[in-house]
Protein backbone atom coordinates (compact mmCIF):
# COMPACT_ATOMS: atom_id res chain seq x y z
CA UNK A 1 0.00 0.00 0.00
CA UNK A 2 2.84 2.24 0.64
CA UNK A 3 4.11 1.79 -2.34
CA UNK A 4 1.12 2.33 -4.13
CA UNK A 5 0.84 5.56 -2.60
CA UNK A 6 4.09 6.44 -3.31
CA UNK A 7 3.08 5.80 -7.25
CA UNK A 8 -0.02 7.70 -6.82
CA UNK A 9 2.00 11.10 -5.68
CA UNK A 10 4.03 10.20 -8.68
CA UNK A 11 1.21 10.57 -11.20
CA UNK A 12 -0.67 13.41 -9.73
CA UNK A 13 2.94 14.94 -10.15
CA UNK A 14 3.66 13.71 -13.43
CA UNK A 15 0.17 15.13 -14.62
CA UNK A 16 1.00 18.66 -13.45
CA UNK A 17 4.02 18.21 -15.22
CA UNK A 18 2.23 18.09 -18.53
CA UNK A 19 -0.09 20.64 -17.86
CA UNK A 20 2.84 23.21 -17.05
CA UNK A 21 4.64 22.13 -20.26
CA UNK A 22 1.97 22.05 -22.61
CA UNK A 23 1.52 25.82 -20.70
CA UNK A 24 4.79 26.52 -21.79
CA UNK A 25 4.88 25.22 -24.98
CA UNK A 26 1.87 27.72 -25.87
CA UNK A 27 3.21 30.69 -24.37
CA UNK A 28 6.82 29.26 -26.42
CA UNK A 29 4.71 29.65 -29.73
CA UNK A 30 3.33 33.57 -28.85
CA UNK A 31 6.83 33.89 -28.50
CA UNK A 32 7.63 32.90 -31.71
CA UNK A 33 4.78 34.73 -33.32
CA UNK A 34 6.06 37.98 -31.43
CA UNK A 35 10.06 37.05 -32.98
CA UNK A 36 8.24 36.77 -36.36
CA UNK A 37 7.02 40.09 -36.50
CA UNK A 38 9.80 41.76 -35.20
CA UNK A 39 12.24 39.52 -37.47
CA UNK A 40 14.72 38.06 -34.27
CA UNK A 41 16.21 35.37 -34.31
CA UNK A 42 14.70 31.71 -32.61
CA UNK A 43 18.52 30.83 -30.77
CA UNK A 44 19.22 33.06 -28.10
CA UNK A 45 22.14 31.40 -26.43
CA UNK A 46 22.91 33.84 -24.12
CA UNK A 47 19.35 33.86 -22.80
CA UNK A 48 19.70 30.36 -22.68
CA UNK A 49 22.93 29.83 -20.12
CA UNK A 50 21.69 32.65 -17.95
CA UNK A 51 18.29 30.68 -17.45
CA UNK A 52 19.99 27.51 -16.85
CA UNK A 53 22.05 28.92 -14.14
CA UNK A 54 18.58 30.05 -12.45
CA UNK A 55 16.77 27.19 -12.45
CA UNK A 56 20.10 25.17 -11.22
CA UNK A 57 20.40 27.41 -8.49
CA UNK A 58 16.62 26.91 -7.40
CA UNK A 59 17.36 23.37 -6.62
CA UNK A 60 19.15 21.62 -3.09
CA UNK A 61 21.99 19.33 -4.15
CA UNK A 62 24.06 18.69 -7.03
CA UNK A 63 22.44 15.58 -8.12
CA UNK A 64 19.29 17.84 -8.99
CA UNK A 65 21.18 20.75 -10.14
CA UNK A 66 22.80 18.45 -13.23
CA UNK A 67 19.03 17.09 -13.71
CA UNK A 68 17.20 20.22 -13.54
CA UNK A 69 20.00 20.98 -16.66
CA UNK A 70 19.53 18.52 -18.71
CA UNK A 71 15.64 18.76 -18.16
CA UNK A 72 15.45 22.44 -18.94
CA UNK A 73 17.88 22.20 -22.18
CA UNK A 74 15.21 19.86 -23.44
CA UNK A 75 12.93 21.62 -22.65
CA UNK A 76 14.24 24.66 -24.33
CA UNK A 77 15.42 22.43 -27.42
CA UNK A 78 11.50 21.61 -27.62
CA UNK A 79 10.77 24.92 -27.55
CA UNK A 80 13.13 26.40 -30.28
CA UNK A 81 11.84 23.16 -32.66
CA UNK A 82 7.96 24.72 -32.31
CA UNK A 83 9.88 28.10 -33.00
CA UNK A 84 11.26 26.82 -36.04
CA UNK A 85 8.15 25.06 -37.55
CA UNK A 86 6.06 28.21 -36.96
CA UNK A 87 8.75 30.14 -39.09
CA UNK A 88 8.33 27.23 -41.47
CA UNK A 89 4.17 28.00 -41.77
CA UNK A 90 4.66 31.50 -41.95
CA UNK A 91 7.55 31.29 -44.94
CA UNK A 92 9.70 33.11 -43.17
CA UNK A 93 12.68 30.71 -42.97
CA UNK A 94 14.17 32.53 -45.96
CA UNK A 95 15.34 30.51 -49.27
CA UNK A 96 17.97 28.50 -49.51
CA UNK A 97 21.08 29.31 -51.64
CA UNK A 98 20.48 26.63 -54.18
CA UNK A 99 18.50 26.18 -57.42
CA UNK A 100 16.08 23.25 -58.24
CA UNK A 101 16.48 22.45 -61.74
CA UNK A 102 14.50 19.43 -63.90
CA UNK A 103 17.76 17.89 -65.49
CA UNK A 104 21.46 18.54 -64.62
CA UNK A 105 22.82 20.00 -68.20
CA UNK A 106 25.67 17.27 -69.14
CA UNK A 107 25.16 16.79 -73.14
CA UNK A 108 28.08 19.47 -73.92
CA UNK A 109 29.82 18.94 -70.00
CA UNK A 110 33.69 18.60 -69.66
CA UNK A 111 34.55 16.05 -67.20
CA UNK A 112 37.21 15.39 -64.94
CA UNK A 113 38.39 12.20 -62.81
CA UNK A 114 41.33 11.74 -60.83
CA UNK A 115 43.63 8.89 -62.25
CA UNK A 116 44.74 7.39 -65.81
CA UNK A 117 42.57 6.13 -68.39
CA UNK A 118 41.01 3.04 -67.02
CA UNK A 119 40.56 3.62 -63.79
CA UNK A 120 37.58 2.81 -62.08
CA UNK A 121 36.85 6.66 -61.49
CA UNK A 122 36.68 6.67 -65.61
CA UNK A 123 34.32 3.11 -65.51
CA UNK A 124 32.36 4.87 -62.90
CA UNK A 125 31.97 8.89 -65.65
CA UNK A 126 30.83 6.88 -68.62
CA UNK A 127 28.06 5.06 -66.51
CA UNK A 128 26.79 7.94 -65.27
CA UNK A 129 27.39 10.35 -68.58
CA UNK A 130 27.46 7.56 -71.23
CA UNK A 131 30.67 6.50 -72.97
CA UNK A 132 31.11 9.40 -75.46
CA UNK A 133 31.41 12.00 -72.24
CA UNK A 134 34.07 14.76 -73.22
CA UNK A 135 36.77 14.37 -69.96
CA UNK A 136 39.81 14.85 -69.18
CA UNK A 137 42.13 12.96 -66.21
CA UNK A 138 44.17 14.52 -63.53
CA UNK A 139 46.74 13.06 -60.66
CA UNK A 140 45.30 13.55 -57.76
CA UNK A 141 41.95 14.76 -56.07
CA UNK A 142 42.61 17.89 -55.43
CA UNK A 143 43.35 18.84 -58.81
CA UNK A 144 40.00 17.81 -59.73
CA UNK A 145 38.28 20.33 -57.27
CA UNK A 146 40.65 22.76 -58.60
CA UNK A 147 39.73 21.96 -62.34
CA UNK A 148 35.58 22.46 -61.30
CA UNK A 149 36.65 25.38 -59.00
CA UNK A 150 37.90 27.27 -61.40
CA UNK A 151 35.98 25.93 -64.59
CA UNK A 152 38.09 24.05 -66.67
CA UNK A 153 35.72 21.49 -65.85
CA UNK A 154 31.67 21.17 -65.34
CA UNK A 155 31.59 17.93 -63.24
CA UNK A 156 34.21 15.97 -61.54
CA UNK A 157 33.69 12.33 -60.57
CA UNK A 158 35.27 11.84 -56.90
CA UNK A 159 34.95 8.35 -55.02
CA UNK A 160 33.71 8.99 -51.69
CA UNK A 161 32.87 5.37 -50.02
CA UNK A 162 33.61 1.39 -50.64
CA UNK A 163 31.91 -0.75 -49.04
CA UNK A 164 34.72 -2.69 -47.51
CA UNK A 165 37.40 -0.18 -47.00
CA UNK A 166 35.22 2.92 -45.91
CA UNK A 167 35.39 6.91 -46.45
CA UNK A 168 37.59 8.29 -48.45
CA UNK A 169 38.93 11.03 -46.12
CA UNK A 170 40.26 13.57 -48.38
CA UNK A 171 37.29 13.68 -50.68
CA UNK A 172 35.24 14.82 -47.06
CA UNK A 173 38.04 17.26 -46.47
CA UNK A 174 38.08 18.84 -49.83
CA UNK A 175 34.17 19.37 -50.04
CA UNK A 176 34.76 21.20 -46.38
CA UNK A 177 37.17 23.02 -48.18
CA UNK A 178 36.12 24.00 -51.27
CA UNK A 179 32.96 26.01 -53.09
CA UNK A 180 31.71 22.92 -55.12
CA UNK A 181 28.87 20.79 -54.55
CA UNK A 182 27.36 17.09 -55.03
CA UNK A 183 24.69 16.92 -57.54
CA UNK A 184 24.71 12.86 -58.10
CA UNK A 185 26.31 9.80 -57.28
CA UNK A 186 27.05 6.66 -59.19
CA UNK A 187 27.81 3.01 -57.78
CA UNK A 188 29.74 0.84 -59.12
CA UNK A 189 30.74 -2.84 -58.55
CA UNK A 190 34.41 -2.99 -58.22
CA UNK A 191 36.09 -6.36 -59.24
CA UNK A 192 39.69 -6.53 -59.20
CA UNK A 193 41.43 -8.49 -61.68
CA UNK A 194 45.20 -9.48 -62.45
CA UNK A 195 46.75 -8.13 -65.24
CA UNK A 196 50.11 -8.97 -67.24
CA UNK A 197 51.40 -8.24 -70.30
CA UNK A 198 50.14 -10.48 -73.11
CA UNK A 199 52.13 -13.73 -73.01
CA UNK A 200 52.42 -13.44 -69.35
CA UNK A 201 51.48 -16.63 -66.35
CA UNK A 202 50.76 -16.45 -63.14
CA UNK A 203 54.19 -18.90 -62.87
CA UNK A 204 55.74 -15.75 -64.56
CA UNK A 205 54.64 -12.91 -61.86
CA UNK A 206 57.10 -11.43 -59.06
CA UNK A 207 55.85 -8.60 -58.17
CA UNK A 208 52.49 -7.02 -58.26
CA UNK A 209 51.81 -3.12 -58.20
CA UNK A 210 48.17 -1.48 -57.25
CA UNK A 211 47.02 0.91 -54.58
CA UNK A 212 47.09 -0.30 -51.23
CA UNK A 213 43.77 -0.37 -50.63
CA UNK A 214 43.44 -2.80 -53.79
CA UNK A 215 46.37 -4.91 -52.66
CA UNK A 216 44.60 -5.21 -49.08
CA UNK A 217 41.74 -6.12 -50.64
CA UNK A 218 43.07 -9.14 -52.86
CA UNK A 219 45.36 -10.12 -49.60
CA UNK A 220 43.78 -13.63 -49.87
CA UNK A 221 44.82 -13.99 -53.04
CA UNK A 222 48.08 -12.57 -52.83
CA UNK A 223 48.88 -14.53 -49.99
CA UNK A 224 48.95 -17.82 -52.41
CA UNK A 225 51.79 -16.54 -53.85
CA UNK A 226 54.40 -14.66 -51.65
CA UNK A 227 54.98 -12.09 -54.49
CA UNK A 228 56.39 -8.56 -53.84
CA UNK A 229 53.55 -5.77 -53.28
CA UNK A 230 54.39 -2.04 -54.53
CA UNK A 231 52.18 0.31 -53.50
CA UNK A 232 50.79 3.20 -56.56
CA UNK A 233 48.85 6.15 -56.15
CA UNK A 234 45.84 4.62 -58.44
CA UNK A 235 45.46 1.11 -60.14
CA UNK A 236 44.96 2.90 -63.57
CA UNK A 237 48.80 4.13 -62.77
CA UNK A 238 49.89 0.46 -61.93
CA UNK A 239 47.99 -0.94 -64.96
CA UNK A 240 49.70 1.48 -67.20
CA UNK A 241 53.44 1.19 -65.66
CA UNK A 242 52.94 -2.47 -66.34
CA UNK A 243 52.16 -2.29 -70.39
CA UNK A 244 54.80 0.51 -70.37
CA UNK A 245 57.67 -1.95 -69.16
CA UNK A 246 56.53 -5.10 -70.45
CA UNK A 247 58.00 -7.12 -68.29
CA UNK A 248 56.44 -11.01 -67.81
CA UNK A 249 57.34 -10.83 -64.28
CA UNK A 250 55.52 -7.81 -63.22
CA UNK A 251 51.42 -7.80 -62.82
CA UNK A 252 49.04 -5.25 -61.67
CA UNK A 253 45.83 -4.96 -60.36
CA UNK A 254 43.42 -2.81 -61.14
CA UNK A 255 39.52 -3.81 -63.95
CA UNK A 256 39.23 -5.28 -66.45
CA UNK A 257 38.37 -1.90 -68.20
CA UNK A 258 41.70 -0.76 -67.21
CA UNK A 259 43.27 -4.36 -69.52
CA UNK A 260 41.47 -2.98 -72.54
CA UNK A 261 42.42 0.77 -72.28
CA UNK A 262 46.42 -0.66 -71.79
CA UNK A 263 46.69 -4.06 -73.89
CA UNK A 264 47.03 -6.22 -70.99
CA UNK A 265 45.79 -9.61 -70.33
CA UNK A 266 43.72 -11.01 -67.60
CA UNK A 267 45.20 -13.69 -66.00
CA UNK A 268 42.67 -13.95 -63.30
CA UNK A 269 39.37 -12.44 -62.88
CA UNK A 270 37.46 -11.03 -59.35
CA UNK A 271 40.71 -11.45 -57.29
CA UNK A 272 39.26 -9.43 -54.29
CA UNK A 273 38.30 -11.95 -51.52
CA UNK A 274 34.54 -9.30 -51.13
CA UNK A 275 31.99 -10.43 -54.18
CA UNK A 276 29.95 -7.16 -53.02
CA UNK A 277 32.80 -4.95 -53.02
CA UNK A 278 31.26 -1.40 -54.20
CA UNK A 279 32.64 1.82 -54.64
CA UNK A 280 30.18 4.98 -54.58
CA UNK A 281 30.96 8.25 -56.73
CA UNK A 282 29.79 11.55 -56.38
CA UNK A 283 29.45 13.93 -59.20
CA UNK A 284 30.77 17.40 -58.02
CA UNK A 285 29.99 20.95 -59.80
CA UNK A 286 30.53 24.58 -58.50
CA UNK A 287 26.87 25.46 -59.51
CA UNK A 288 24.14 25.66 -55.93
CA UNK A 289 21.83 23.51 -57.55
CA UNK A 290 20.09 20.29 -57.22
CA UNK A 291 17.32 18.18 -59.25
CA UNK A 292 14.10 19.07 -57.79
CA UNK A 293 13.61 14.84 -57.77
CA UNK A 294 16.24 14.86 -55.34
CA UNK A 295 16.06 12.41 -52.14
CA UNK A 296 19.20 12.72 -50.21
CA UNK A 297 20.97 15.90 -48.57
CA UNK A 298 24.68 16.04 -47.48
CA UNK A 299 25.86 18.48 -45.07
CA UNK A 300 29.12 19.33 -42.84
CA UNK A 301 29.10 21.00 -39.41
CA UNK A 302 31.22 21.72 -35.92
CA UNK A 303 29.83 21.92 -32.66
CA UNK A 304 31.01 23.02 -29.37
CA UNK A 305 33.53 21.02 -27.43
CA UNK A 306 30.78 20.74 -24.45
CA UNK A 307 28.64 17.77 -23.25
CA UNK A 308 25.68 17.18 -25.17
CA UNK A 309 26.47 19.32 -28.06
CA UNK A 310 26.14 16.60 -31.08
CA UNK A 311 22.99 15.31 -29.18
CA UNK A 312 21.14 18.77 -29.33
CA UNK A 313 22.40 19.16 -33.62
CA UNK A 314 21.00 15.50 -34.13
CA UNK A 315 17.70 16.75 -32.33
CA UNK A 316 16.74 18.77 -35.75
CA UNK A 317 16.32 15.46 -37.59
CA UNK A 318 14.22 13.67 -35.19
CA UNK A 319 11.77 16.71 -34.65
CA UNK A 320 11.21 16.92 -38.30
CA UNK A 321 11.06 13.31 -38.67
CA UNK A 322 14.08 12.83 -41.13
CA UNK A 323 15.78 10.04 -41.47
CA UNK A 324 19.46 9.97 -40.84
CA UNK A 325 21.43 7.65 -43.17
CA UNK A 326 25.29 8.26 -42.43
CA UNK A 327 27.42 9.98 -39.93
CA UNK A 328 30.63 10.48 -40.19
CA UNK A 329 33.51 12.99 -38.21
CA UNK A 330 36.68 14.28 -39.22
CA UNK A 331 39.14 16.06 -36.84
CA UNK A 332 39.67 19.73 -37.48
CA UNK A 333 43.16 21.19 -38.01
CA UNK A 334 44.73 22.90 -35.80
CA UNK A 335 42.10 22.38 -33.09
CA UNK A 336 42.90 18.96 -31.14
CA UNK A 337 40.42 17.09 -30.35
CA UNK A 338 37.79 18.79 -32.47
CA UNK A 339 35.65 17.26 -35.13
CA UNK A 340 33.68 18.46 -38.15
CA UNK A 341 30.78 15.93 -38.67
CA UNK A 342 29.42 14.91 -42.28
CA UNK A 343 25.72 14.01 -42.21
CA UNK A 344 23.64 12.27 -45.05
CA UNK A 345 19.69 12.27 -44.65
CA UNK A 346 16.28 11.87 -46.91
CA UNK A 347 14.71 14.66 -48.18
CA UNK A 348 14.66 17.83 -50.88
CA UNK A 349 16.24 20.85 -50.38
CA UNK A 350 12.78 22.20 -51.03
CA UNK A 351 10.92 20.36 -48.30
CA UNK A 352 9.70 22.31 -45.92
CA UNK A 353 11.11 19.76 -42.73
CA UNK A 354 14.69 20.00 -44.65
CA UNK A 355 14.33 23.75 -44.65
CA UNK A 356 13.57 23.70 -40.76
CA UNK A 357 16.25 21.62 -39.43
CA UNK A 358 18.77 23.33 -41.46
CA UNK A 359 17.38 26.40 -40.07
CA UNK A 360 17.86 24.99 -36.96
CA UNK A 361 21.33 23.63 -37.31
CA UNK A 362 22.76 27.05 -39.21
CA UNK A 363 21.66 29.30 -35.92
CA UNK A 364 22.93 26.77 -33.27
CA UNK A 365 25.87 24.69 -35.23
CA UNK A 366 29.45 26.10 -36.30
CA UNK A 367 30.21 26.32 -40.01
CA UNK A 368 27.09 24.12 -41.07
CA UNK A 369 27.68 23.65 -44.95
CA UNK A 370 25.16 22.33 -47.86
CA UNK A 371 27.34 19.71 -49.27
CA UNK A 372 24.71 19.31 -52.10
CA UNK A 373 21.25 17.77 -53.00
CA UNK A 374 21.17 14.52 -54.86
């Protein structure tokens, strides 16, 4: 029985609980109408900490002081998400920087992709703008940003993810970096393959150049065969220093696109130990603009070194019900132990819950960024 009365006190509690908040909540939204009409802003952080430190100070022991926090920032999170929907009904979250457009304009596009001829970079342009695309190749990733930066080029193809070896960390560093933006993607199945000059056996092979995350890849196969492993800067490169020395005892691996581009011959086919191993490409362009069919978003942003921080940024996607499909962090220079995070979720840069969290995460994150609409 005492414990049932205990329970009792708890609900009668619990039900004044929800009748304050809800009284909150309404008098949150005449506040938002009032920041409407005078055109201020929803994130008042300065407001914030100084009525945190007053409802902290209205309780009796630390325990309660760290809960009445965390309560209260939720509280207040709630709050500014109401704030930010009501801007959202009354148009007045402002337009977004970007352009919706029916069909990205590629019939007369110059492309670039980092690599030789036949890499998979090149396999992965002509799916996506058919094999008579006008490109052009460069060495290394950054030149390719630099070739769309400055409009020697309309498109660059960039890999950005396998599915066995993970992110490719500079391409996330030089979207941070640079004023150029993801439009599509194309995925591609990647299937290694072993290739000699014509003539050449496996009995023949000594040494065996690729990029290392190729030569990881194959390990299993290598393995068999104990032969030396020189690391290259792409596979296309390995594939061409091969046909360029013709030498029976040296083999690369790279596609089998890359065998046709160079004369080579495949001496063994789908050498990677991973039968689903998949590399996805992003198409990049310095042009804000995005197919209006669009149905994912990419974005970069910091947030305060302080507890909680990430939790309250992530909040914007569950208010507005969006689903979250990849997270990833990268450290920032110069600032130990500080990370930029790269975020990929459903929706159209013209939705109107997309245009509310961003809202949300450009007044409360650091340096939030559109990565691009695809």
């Amino acid at each position: 029985m005492e414990l049932s009365n205990l329970r009792e006190q708890i609900d009668r509690i619990d039900s004044q609980i929800v009748e304050l908040y809800e009284q909150r909540m309404e008098i949150s939204r005449q506040v938002a109408e009032f920041k409407i009409g005078a055109g201020k802003k929803v994130f008042d952080k300065q407001r914030e900490q100084e009525k945190l430190a007053a409802v902290k100070a209205l309780t009796h022991n630390e325990f309660n002081s760290h809960g009445i926090e965390e309560l209260f920032e939720q509280i207040m999170s709630m709050s500014r998400k109401l704030q930010y929907q009501l801007l959202a009904e009354h148009e007045s979250l402002g337009k977004l920087p970007f352009i919706g457009v029916d069909e990205l304009e590629t019939g007369k596009a110059r492309v670039v992709f980092q690599g030789a001829e036949g890499a998979y970079s090149q396999a992965a342009m002509m799916q996506y703008f058919g094999g008579r695309v006008n490109s052009f190749h460069v060495d290394t990733f950054r030149d390719a940003m630099s070739a769309i930066d400055e409009g020697s080029a309309d498109f660059a193809v960039l890999p950005i993810e396998n599915s066995t070896a993970g992110i490719v960390n500079e391409i996330y560093d030089l979207l941070q970096e640079y004023e150029n933006y993801i439009v599509a993607e194309q995925i591609i199945r990647i299937e290694h393959c072993l290739l000699a000059v014509p003539g050449a056996s496996l009995q023949d092979i000594r040494t065996v150049y690729s990029h290392p995350q190729s030569l990881m890849q194959s390990a299993r196969f290598l393995e068999k065969y104990g032969w030396q492993q020189i690391s290259m800067q792409n596979n296309a490169f390995a594939a061409r220093k091969v046909a360029e020395d013709g030498d029976r005892t040296q083999a690369a691996i790279a596609g089998e696109h890359a065998a046709k581009i160079y004369g080579l011959e495949v001496l063994q086919k789908g050498i990677n130990h991973s039968g689903t191993n998949s590399t996805r490409f992003i198409i990049v362009t310095n042009q804000k603009i995005f197919r209006k069919d669009a149905k994912k978003v990419s974005i970069c942003f910091e947030v305060p070194h302080e507890s909680g921080s990430l939790y309250h940024m992530l909040s914007h996607f569950i208010y507005n019900n969006l689903n979250l499909t990849k997270i990833e962090s990268r450290p920032i220079e110069g600032r130990n132990w500080e990370y930029r995070f790269f975020v990929d979720f459903e929706g159209n840069l013209a939705d109107s819950a997309v245009k509310n969290a961003l809202r949300g995460l450009r007044d409360e994150a650091r340096n939030m960024k559109i990565l691009g609409n695809y």
